[in-house]
N, C-alpha and C. Protein backbone atom coordinates (compact mmCIF):
# COMPACT_ATOMS: atom_id res chain seq x y z
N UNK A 1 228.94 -9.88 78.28
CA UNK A 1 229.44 -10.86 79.21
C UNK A 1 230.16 -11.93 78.38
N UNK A 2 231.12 -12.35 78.59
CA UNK A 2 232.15 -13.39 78.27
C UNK A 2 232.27 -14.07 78.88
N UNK A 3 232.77 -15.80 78.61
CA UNK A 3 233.44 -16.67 79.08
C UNK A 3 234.44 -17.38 78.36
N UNK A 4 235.19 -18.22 79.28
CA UNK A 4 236.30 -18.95 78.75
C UNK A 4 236.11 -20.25 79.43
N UNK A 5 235.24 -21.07 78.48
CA UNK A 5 235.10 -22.03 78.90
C UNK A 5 236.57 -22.95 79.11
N UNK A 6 237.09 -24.01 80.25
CA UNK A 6 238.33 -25.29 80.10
C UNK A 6 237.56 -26.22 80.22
N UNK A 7 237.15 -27.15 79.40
CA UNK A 7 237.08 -28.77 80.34
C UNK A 7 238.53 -29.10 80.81
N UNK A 8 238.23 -29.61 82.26
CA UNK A 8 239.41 -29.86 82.51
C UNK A 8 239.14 -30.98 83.67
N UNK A 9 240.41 -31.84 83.63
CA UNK A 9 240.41 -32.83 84.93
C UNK A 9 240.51 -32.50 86.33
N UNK A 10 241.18 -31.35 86.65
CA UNK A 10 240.84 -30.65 88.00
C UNK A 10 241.16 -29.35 87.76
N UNK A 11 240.74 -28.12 88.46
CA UNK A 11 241.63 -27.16 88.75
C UNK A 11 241.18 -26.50 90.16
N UNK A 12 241.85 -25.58 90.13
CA UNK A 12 241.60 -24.53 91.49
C UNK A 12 242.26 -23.81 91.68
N UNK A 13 241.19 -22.83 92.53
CA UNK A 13 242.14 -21.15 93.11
C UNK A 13 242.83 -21.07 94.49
N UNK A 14 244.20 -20.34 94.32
CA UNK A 14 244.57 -20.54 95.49
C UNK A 14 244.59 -18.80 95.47
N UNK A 15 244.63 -18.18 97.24
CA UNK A 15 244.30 -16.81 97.13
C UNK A 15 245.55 -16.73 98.70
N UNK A 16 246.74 -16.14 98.41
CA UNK A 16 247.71 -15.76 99.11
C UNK A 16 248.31 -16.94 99.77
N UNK A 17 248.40 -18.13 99.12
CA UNK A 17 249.14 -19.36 99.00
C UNK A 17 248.38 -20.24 99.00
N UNK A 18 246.79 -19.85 99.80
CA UNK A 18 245.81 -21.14 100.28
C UNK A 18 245.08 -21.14 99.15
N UNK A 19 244.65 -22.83 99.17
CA UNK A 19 243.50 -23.32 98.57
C UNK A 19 242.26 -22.64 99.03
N UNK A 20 241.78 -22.09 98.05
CA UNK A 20 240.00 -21.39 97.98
C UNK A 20 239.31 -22.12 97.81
N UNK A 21 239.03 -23.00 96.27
CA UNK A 21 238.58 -23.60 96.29
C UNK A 21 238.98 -24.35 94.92
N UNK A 22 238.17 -25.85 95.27
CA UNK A 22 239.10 -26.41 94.12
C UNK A 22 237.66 -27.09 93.09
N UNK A 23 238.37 -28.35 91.98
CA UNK A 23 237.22 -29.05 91.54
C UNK A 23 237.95 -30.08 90.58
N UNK A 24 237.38 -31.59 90.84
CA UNK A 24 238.12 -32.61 90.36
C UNK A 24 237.61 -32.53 88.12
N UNK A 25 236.93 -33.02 88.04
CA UNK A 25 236.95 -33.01 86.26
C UNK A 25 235.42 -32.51 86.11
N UNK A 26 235.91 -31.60 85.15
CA UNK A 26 234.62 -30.22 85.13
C UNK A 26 235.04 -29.50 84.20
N UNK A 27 234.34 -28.58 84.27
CA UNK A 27 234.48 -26.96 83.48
C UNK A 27 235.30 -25.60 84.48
N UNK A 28 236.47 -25.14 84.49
CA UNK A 28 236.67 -24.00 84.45
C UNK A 28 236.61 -22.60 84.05
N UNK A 29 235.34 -21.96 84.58
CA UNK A 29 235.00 -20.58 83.69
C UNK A 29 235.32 -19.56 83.85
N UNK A 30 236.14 -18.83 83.23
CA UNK A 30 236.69 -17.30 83.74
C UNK A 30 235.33 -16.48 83.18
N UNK A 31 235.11 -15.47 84.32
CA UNK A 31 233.58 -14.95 83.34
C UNK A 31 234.20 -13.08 83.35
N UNK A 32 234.26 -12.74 82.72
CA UNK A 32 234.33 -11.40 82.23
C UNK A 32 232.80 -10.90 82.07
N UNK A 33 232.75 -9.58 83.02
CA UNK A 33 231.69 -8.45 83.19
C UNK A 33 231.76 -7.16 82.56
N UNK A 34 230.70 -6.70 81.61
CA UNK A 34 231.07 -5.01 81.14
C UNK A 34 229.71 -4.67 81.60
N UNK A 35 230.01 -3.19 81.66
CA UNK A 35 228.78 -2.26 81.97
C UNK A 35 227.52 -2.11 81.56
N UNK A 36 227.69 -3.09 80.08
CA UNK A 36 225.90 -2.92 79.76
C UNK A 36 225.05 -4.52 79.66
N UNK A 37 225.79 -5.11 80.71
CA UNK A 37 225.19 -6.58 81.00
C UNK A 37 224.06 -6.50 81.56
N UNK A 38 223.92 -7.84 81.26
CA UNK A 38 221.86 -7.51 81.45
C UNK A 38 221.76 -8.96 82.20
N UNK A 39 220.47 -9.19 82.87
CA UNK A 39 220.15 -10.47 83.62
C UNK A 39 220.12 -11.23 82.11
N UNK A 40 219.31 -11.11 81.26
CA UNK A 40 218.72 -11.64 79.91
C UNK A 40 220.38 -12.03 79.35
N UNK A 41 221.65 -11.61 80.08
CA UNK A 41 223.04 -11.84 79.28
C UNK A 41 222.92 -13.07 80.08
N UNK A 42 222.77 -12.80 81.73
CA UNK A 42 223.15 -14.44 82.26
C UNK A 42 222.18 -15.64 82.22
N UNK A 43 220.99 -15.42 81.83
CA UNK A 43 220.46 -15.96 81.35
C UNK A 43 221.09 -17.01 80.31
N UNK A 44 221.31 -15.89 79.38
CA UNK A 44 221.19 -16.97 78.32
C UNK A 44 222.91 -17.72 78.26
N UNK A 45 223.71 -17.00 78.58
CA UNK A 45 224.79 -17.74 79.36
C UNK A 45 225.16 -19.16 80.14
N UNK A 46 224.89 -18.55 80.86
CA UNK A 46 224.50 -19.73 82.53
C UNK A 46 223.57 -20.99 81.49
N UNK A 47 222.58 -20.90 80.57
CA UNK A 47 222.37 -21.66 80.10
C UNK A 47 222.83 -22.68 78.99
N UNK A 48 223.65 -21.54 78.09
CA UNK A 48 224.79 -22.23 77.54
C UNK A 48 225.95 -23.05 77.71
N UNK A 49 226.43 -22.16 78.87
CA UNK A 49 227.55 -23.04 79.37
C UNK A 49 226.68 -24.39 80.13
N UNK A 50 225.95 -24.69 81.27
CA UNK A 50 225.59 -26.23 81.76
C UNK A 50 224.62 -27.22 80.68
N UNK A 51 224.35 -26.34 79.37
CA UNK A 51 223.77 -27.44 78.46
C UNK A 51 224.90 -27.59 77.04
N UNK A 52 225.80 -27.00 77.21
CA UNK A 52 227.22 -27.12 75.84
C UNK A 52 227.70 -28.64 76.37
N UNK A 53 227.43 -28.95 75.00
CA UNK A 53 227.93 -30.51 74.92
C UNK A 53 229.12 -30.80 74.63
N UNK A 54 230.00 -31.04 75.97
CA UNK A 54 231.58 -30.96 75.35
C UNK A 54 232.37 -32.18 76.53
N UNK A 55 231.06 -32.80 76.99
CA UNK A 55 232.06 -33.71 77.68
C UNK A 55 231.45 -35.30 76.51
N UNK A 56 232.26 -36.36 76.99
CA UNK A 56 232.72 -37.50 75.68
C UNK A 56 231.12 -38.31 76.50
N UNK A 57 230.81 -39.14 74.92
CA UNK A 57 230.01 -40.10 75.51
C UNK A 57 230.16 -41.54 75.95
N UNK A 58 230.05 -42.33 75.28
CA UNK A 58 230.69 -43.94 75.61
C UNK A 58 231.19 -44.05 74.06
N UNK A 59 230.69 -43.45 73.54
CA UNK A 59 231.77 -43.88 71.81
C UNK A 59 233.02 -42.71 71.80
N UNK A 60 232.73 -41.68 72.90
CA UNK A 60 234.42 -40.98 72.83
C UNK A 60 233.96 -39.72 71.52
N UNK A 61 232.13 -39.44 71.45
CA UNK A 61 232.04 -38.01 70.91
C UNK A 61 231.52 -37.04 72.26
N UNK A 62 231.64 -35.83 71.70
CA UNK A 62 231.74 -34.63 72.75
C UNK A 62 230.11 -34.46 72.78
N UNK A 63 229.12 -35.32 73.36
CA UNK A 63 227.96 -35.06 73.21
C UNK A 63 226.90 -35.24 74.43
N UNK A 64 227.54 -35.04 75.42
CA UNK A 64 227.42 -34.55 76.88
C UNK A 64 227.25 -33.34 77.56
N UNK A 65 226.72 -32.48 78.35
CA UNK A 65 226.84 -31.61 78.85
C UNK A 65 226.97 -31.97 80.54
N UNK A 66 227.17 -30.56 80.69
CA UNK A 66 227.58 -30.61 82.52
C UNK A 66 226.47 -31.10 83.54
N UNK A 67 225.12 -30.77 82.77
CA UNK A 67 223.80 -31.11 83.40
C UNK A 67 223.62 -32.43 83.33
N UNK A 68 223.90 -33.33 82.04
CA UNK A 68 223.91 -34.62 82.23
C UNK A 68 225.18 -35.53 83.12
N UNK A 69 226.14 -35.00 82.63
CA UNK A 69 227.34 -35.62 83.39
C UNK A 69 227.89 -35.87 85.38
N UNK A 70 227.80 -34.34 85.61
CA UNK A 70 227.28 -34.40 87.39
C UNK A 70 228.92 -33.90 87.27
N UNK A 71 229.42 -32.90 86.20
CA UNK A 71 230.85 -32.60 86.49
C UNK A 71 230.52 -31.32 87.35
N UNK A 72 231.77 -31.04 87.64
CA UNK A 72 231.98 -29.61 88.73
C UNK A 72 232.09 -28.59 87.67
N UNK A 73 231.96 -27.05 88.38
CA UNK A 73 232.43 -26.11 87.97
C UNK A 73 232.75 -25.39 88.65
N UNK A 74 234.03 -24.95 88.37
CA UNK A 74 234.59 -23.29 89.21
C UNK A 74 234.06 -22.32 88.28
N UNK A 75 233.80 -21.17 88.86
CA UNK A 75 233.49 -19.82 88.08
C UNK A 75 234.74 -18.77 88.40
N UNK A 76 234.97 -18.50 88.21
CA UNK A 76 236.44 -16.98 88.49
C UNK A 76 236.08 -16.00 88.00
N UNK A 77 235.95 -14.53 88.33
CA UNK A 77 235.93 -13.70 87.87
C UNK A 77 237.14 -13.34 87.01
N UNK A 78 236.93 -12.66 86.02
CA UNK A 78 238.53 -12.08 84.96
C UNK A 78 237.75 -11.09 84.27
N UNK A 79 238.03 -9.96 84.46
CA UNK A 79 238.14 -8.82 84.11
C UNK A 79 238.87 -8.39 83.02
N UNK A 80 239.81 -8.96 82.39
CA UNK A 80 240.92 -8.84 81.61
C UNK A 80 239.92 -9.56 80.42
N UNK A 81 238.92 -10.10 80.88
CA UNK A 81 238.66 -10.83 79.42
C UNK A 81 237.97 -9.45 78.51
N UNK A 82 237.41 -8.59 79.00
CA UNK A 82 237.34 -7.56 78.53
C UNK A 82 237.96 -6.39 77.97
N UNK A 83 239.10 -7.09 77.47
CA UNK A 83 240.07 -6.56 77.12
C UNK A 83 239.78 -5.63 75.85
N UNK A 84 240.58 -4.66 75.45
CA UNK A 84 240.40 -3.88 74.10
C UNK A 84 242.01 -4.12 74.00
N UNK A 85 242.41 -4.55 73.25
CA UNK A 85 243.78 -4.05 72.80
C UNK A 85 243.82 -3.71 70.69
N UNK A 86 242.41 -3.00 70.82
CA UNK A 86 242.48 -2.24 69.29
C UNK A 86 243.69 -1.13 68.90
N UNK A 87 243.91 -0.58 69.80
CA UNK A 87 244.69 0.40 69.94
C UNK A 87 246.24 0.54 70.70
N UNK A 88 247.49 0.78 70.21
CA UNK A 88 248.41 0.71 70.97
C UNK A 88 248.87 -1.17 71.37
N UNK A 89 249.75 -0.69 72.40
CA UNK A 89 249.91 -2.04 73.51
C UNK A 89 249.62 -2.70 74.42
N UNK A 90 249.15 -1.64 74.86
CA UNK A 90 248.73 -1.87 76.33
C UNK A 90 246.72 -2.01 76.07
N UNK A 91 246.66 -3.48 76.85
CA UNK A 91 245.23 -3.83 76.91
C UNK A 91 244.53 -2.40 77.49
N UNK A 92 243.30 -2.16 77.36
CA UNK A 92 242.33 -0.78 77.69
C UNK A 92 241.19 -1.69 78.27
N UNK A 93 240.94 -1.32 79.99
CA UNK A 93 239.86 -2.63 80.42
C UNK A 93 238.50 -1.57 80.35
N UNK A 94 238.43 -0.64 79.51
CA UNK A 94 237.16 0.24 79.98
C UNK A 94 235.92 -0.24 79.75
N UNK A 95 235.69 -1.27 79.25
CA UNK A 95 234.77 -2.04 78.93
C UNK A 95 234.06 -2.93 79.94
N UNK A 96 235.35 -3.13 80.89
CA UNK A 96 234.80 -3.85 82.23
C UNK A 96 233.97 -3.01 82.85
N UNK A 97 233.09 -3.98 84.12
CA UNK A 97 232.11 -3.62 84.67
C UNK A 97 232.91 -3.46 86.55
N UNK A 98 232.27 -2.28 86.65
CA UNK A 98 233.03 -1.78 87.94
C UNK A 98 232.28 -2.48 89.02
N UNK A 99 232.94 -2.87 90.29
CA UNK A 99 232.84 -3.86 91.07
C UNK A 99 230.77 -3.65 91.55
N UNK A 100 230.69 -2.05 91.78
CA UNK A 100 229.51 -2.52 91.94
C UNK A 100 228.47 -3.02 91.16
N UNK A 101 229.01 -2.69 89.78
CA UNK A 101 227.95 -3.47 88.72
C UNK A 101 228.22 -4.95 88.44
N UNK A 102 229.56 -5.17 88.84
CA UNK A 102 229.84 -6.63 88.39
C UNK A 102 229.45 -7.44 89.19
N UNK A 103 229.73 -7.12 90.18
CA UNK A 103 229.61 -7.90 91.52
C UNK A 103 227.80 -8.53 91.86
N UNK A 104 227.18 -8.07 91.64
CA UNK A 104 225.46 -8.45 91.78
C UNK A 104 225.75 -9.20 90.50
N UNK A 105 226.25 -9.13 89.43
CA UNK A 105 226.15 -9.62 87.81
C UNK A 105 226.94 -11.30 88.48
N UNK A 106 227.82 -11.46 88.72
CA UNK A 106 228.77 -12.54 88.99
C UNK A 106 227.96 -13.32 89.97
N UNK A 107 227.50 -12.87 90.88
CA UNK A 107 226.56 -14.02 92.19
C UNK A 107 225.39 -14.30 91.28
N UNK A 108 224.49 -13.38 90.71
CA UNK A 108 223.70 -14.06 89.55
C UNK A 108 223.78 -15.00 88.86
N UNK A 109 224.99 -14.95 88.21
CA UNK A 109 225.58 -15.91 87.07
C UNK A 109 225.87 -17.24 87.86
N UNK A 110 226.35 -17.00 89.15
CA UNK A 110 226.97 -18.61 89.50
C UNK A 110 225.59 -18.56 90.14
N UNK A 111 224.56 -17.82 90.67
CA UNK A 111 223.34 -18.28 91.49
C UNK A 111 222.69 -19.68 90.12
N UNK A 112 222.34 -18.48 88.88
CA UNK A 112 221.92 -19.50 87.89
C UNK A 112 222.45 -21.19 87.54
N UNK A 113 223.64 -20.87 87.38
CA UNK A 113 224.38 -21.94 87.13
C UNK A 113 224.13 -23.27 88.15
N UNK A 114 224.24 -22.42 89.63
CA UNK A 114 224.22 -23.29 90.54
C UNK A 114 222.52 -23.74 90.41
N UNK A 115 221.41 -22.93 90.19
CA UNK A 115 219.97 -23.87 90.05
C UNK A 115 219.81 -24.87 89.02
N UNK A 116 220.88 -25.09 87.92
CA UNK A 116 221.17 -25.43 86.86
C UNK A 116 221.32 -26.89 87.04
N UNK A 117 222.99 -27.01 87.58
CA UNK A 117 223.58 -27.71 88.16
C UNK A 117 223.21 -28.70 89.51
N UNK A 118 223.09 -27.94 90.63
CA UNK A 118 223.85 -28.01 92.00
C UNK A 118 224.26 -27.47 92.68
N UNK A 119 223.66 -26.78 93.54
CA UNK A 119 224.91 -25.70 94.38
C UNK A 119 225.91 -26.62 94.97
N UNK A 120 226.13 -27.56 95.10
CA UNK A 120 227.03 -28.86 95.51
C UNK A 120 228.46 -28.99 94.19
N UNK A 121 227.54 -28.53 93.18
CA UNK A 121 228.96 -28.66 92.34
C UNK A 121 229.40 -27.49 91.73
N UNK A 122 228.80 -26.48 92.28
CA UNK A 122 229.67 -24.96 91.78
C UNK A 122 230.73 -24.65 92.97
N UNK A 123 231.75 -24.11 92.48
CA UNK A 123 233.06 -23.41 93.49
C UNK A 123 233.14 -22.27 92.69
N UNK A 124 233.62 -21.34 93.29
CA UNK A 124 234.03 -19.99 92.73
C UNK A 124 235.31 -19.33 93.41
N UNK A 125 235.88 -18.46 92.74
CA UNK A 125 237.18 -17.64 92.87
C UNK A 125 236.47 -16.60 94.23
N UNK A 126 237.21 -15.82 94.07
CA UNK A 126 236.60 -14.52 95.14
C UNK A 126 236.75 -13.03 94.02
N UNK A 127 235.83 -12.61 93.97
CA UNK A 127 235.58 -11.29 92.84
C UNK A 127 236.93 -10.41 93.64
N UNK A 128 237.62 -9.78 92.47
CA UNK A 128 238.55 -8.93 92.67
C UNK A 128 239.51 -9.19 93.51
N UNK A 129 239.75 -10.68 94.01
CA UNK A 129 241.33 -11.00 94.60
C UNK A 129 242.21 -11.45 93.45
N UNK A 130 243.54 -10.95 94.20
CA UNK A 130 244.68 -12.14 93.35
C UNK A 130 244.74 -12.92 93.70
N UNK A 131 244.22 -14.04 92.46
CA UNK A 131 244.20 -15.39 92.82
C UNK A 131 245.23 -16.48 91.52
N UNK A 132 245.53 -16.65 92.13
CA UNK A 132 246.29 -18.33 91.20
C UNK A 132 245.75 -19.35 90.76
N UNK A 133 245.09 -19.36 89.77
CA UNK A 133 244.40 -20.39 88.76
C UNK A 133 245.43 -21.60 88.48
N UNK A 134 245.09 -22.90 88.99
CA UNK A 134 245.48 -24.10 88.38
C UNK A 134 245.20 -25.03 87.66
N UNK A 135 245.11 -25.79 86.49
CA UNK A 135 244.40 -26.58 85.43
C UNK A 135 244.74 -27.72 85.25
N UNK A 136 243.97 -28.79 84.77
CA UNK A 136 244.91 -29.47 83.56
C UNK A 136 243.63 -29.80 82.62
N UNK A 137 244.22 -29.25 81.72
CA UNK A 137 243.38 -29.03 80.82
C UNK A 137 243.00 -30.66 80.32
N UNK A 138 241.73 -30.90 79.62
CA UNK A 138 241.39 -32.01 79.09
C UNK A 138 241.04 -32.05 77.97
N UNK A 139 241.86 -32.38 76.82
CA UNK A 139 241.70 -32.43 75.35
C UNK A 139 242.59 -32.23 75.01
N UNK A 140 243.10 -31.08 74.94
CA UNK A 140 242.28 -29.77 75.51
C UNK A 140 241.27 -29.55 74.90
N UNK A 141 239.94 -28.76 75.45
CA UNK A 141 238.73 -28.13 75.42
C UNK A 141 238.59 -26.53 75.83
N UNK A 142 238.89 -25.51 75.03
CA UNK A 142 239.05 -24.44 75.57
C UNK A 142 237.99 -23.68 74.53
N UNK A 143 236.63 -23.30 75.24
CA UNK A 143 235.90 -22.37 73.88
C UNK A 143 235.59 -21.22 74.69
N UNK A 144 235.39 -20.22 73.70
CA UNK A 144 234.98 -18.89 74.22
C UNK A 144 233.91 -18.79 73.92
N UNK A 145 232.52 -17.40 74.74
CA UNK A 145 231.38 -17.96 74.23
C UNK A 145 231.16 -15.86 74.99
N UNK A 146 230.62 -15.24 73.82
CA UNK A 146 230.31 -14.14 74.50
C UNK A 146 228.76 -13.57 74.18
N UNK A 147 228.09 -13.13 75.27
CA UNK A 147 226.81 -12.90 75.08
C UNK A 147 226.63 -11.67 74.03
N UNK A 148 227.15 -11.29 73.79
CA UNK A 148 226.60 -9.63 72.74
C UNK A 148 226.76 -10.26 71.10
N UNK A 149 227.73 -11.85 70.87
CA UNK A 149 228.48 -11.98 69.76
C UNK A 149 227.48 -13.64 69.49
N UNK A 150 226.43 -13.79 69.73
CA UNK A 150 226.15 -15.07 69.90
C UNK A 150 226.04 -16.16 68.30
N UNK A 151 227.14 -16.62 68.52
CA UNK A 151 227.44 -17.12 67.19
C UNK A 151 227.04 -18.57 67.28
């Protein structure tokens, strides 16, 4: 399981022109699913991301998290983050997790997040639509964080 963490000042999904859902200054997470994800992945995930200290304090260091702060989060599904492009040109998504495995994996992940948080301050994309991601990034703050690679 992967993420792509944004701090960001707002963003949101729009899904066939409309607003889905949005979120003023927060975290934007694209979460990428593969086939041998485990609860014990969102676990320890979902916990990383609402205790990663990356929002500013009153001296202007990054030593805040989402649990202390009361910021929002969108979650989005992205599939693409599972990308292989070892080989050739063209990205290889075989690594992704097929809707019925992902799909129980993804409501988990934002279920956690949201006992974490708030269900008041989680928004989410819709699994497997085309959707239009909007940002503005803040820092920028962009980290990646993958459960199999825990560095």
């Amino acid at each position: 399981m992967r993420i792509l963490i944004q701090r960001v000042r707002n963003a949101s999904v729009a899904i066939g022109g409309r607003t889905h859902s949005s979120i003023g200054e927060g975290l934007l997470v694209l979460l990428g699913i593969e086939e041998a994800d485990t609860e014990e992945d969102i676990r320890w995930l979902s916990g990383k991301l609402t205790r990663l200290r990356i929002f500013d304090d009153g001296t202007g260091t990054m030593n805040r998290s989402a649990e202390e702060t009361g910021a929002e989060i969108l979650i989005v599904s992205q599939f693409t983050l599972m990308a292989s492009t070892k080989k050739g040109n063209r990205p290889s998504y075989i690594r992704a997790a097929r809707p019925e495995t992902a799909v129980p994996l993804y409501e988990a992940f934002v279920a956690d997040v949201a006992a974490a948080v708030g269900r008041e301050r989680v928004r989410t994309g819709v699994f497997g639509a085309d959707m239009q991601v909007e940002l503005t990034n803040d820092g920028p703050v962009t980290i990646w964080i993958d459960s199999k690679n825990r560095e």
